[in-house]
N, C-alpha and C. Protein backbone atom coordinates (compact mmCIF):
# COMPACT_ATOMS: atom_id res chain seq x y z
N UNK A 1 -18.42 -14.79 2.90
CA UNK A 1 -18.70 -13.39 2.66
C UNK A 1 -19.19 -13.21 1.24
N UNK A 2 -20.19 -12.21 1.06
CA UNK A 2 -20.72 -12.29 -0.45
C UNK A 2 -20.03 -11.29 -0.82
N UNK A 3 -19.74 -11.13 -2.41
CA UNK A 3 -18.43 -10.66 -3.16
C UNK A 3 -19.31 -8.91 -3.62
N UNK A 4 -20.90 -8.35 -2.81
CA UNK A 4 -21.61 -7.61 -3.22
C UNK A 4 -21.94 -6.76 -1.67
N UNK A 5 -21.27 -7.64 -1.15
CA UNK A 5 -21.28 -6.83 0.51
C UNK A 5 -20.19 -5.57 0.38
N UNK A 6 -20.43 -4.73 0.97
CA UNK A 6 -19.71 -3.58 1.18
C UNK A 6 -18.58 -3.82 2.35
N UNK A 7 -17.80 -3.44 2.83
CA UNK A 7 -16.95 -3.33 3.94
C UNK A 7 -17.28 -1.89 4.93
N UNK A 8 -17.77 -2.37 6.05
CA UNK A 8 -18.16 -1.08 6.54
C UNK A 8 -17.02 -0.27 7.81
N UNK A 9 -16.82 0.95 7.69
CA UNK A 9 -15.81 1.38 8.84
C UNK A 9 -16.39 2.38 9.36
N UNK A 10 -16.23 1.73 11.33
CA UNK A 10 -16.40 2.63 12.46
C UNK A 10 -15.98 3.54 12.22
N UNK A 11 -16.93 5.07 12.91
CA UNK A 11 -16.53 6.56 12.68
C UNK A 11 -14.82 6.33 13.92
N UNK A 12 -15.03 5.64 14.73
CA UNK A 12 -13.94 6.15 15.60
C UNK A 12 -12.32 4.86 15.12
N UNK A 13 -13.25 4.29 14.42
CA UNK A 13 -11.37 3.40 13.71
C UNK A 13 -10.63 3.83 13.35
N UNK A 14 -9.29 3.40 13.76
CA UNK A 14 -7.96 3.59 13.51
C UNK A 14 -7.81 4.28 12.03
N UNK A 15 -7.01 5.02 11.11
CA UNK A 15 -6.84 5.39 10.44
C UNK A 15 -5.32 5.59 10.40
N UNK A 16 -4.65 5.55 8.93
CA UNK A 16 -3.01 5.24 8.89
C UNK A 16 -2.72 5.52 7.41
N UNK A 17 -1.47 6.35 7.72
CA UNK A 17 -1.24 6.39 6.21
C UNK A 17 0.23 5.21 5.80
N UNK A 18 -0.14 4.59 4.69
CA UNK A 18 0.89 3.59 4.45
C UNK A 18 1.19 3.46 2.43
N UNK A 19 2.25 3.16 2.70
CA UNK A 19 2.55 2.77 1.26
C UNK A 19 2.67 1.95 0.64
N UNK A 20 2.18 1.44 -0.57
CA UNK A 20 1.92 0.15 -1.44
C UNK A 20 3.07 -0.67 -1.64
N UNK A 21 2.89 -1.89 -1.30
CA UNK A 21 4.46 -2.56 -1.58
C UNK A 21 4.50 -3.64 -2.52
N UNK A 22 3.46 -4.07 -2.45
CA UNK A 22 2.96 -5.29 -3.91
C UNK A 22 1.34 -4.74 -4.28
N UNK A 23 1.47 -5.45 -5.52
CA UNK A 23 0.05 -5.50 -5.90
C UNK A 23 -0.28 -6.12 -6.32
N UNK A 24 0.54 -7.42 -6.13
CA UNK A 24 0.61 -8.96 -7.14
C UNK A 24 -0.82 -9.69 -6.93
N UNK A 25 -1.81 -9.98 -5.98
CA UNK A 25 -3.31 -10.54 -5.99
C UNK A 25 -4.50 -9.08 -6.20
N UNK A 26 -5.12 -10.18 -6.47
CA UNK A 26 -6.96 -9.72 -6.72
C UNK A 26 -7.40 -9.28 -5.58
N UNK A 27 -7.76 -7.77 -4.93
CA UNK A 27 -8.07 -6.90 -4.21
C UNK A 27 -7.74 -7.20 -3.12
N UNK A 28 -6.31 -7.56 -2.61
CA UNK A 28 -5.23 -7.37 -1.74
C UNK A 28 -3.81 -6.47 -1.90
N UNK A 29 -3.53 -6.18 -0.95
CA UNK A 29 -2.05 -5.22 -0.92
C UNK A 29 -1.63 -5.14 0.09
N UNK A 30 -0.32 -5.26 -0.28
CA UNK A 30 0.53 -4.96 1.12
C UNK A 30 1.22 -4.05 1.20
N UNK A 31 0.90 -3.21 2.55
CA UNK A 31 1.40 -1.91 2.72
C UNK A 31 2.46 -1.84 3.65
N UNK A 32 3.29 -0.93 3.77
CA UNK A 32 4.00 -1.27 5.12
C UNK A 32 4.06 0.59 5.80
N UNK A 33 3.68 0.34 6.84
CA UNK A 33 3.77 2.08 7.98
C UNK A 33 5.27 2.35 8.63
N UNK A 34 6.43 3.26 7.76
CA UNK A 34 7.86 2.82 8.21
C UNK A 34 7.41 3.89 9.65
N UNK A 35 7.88 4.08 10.70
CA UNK A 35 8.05 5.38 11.62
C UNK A 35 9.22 4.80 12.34
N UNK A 36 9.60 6.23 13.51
CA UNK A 36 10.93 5.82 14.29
C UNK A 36 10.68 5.89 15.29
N UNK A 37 11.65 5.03 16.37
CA UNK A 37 11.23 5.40 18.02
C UNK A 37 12.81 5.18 18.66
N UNK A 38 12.76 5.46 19.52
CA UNK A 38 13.53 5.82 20.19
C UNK A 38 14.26 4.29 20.97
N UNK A 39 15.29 3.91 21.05
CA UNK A 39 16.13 3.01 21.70
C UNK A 39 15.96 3.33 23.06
N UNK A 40 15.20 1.99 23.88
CA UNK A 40 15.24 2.13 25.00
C UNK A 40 16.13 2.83 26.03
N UNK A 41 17.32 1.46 25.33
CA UNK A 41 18.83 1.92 26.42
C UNK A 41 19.75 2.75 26.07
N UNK A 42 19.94 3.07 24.53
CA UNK A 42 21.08 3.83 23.81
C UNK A 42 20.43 5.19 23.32
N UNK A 43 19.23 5.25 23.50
CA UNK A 43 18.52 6.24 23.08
C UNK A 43 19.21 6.63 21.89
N UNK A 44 19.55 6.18 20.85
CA UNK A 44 19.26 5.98 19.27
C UNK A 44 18.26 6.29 18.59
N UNK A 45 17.60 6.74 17.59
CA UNK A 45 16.51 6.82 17.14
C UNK A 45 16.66 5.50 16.07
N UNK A 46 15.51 4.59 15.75
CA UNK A 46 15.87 3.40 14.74
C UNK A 46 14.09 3.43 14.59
N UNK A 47 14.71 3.22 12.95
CA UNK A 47 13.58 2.82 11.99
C UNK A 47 12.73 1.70 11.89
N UNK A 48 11.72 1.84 12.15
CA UNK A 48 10.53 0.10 12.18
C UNK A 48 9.41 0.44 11.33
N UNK A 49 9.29 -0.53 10.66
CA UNK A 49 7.78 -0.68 9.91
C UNK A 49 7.08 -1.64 10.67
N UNK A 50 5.89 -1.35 9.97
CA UNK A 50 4.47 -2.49 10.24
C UNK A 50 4.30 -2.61 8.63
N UNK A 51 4.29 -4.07 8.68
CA UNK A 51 3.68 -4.67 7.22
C UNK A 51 2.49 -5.12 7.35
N UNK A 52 1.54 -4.73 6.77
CA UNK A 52 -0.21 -4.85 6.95
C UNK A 52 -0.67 -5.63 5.42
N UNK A 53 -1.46 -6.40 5.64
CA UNK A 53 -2.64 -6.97 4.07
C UNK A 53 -3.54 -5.81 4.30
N UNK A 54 -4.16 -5.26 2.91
CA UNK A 54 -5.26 -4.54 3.23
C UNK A 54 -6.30 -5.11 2.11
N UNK A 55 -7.27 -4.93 2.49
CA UNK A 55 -8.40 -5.35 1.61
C UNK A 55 -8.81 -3.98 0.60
N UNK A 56 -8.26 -3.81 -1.33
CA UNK A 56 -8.74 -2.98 -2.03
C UNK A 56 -9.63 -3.32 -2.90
N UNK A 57 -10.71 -3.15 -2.64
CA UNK A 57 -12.55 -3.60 -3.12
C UNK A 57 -12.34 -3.24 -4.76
N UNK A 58 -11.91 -2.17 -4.89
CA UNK A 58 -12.19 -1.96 -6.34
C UNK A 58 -10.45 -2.19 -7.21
N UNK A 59 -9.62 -2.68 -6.28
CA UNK A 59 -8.09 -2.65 -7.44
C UNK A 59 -7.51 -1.72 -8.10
N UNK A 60 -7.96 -0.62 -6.94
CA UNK A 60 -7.34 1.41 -7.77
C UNK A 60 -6.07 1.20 -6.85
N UNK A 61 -5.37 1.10 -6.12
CA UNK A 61 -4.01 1.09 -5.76
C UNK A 61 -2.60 0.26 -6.07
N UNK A 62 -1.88 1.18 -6.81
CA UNK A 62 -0.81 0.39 -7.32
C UNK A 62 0.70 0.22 -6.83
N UNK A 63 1.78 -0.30 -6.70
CA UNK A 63 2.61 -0.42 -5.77
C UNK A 63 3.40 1.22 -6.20
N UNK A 64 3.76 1.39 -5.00
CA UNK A 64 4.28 2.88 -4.57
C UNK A 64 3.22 3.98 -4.57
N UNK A 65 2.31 3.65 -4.51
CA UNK A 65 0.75 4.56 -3.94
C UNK A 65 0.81 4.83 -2.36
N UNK A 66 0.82 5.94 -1.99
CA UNK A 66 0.60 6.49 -0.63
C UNK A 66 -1.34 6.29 -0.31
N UNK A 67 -1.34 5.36 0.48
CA UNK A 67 -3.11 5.29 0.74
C UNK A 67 -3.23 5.24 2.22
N UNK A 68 -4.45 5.53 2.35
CA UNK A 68 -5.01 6.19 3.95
C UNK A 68 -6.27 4.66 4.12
N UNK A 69 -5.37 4.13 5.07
CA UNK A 69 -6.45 2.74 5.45
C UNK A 69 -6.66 3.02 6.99
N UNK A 70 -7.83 1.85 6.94
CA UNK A 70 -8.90 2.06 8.22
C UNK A 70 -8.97 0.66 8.42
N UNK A 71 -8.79 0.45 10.23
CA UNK A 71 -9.24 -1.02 10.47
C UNK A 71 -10.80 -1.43 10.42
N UNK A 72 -11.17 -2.58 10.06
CA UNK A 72 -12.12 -3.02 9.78
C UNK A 72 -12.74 -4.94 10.23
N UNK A 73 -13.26 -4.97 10.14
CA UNK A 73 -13.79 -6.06 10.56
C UNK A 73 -12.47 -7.55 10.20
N UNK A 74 -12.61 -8.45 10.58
CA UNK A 74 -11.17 -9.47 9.81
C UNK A 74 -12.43 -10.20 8.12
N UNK A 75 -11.55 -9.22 6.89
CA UNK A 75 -12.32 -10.03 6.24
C UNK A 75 -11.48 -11.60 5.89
N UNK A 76 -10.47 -11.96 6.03
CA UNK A 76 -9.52 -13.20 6.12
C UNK A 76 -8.16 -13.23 7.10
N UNK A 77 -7.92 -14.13 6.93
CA UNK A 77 -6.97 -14.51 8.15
C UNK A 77 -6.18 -13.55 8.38
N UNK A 78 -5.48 -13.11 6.97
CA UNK A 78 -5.23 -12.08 7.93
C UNK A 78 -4.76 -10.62 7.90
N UNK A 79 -6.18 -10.65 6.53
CA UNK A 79 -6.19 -8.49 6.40
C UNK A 79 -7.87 -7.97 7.15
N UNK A 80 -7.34 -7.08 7.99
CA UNK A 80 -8.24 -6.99 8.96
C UNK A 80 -8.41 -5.13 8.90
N UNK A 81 -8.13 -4.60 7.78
CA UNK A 81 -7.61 -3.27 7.31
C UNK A 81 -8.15 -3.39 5.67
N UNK A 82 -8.64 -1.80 5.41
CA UNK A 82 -9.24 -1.44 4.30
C UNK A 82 -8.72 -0.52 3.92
N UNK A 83 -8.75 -0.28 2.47
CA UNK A 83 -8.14 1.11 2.08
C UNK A 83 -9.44 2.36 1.66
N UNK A 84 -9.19 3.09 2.51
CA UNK A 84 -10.16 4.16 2.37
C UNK A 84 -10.29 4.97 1.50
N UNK A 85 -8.82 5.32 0.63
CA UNK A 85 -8.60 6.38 -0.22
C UNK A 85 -7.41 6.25 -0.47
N UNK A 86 -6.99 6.46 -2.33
CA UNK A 86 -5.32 7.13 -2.41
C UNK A 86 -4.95 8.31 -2.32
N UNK A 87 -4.28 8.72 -1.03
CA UNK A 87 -3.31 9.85 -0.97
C UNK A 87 -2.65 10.81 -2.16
N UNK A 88 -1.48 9.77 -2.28
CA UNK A 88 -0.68 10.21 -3.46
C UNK A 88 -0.85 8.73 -4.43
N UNK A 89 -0.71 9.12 -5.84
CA UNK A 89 -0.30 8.53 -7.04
C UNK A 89 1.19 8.43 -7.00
N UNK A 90 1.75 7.07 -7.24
CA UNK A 90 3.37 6.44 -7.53
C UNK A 90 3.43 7.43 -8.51
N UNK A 91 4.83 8.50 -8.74
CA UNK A 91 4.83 8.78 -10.21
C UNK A 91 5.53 7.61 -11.21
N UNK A 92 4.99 7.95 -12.51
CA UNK A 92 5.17 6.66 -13.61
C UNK A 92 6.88 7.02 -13.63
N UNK A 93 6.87 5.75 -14.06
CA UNK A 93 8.61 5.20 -14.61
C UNK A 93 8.52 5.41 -15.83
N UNK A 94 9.97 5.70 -16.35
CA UNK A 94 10.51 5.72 -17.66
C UNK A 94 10.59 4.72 -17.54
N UNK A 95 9.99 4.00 -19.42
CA UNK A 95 10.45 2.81 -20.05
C UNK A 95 11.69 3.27 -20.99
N UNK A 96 12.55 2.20 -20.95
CA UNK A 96 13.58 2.14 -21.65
C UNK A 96 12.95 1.10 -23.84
N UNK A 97 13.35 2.22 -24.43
CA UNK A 97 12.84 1.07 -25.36
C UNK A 97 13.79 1.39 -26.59
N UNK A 98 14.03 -0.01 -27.30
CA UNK A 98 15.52 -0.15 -28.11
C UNK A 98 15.03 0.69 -29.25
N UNK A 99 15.57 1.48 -29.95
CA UNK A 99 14.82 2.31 -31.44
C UNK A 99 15.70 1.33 -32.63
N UNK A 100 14.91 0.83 -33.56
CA UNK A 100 15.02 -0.61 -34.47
C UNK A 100 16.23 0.02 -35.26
N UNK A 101 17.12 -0.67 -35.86
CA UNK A 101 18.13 -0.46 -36.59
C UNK A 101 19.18 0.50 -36.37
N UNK A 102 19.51 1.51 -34.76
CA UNK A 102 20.45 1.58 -34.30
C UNK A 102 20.93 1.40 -33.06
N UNK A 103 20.08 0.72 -32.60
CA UNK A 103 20.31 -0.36 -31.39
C UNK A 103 21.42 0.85 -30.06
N UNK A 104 20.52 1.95 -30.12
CA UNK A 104 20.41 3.10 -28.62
C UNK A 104 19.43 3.02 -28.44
N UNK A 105 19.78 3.12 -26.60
CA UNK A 105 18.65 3.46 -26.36
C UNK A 105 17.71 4.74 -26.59
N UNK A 106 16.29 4.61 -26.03
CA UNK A 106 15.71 6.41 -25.90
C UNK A 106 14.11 6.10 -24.70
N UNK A 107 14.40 7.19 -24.04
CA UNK A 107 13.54 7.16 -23.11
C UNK A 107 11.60 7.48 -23.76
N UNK A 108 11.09 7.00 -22.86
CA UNK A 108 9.71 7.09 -23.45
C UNK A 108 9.13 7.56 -22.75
């Protein structure tokens, strides 16, 4: 695949909203889709995800980003899903940082 090709997505493909769970490689991420269904026999309601690779072309999604992906062609073994857009922005974390010579903390 050339690294100048676009990724193209069918008007009628799947579309999903999922949330960022790593962002540890070069324009990959793994998202996971939590939803609930129903217990066959106990009729329980219980929680399941899908953990998906998605292919991010430009490296704008960061872990705890809400993004809206679309299936797409298999660009590797095995992310076969693109990210179309970020939803929501993770909000930022407080850093903790020591203030020199009285050794409290203070938020930043």
């Amino acid at each position: 695949m050339s690294t100048n090709e676009e990724i193209k997505v069918g008007e009628n493909a799947p579309h999903r909203i999922a949330v960022v769970e790593t962002a540890s490689r070069e324009k990959t991420r793994k998202v996971t889709i939590q939803y609930v269904s129903k217990h066959a026999k106990y009729g329980k309601y219980v929680r399941k995800r899908t953990v998906l690779h998605v292919h991010d072309a430009k490296n704008e999604s960061n872990v705890g980003d809400r993004v809206e992906i679309a299936e797409c062609r298999p660009i590797s073994r095995t992310k076969r899903w693109t990210v179309v857009r970020i939803v929501e922005k993770a909000p930022a974390k407080a850093e903790m940082v020591f203030e020199a010579g009285t050794g409290s903390k203070k938020k930043k």
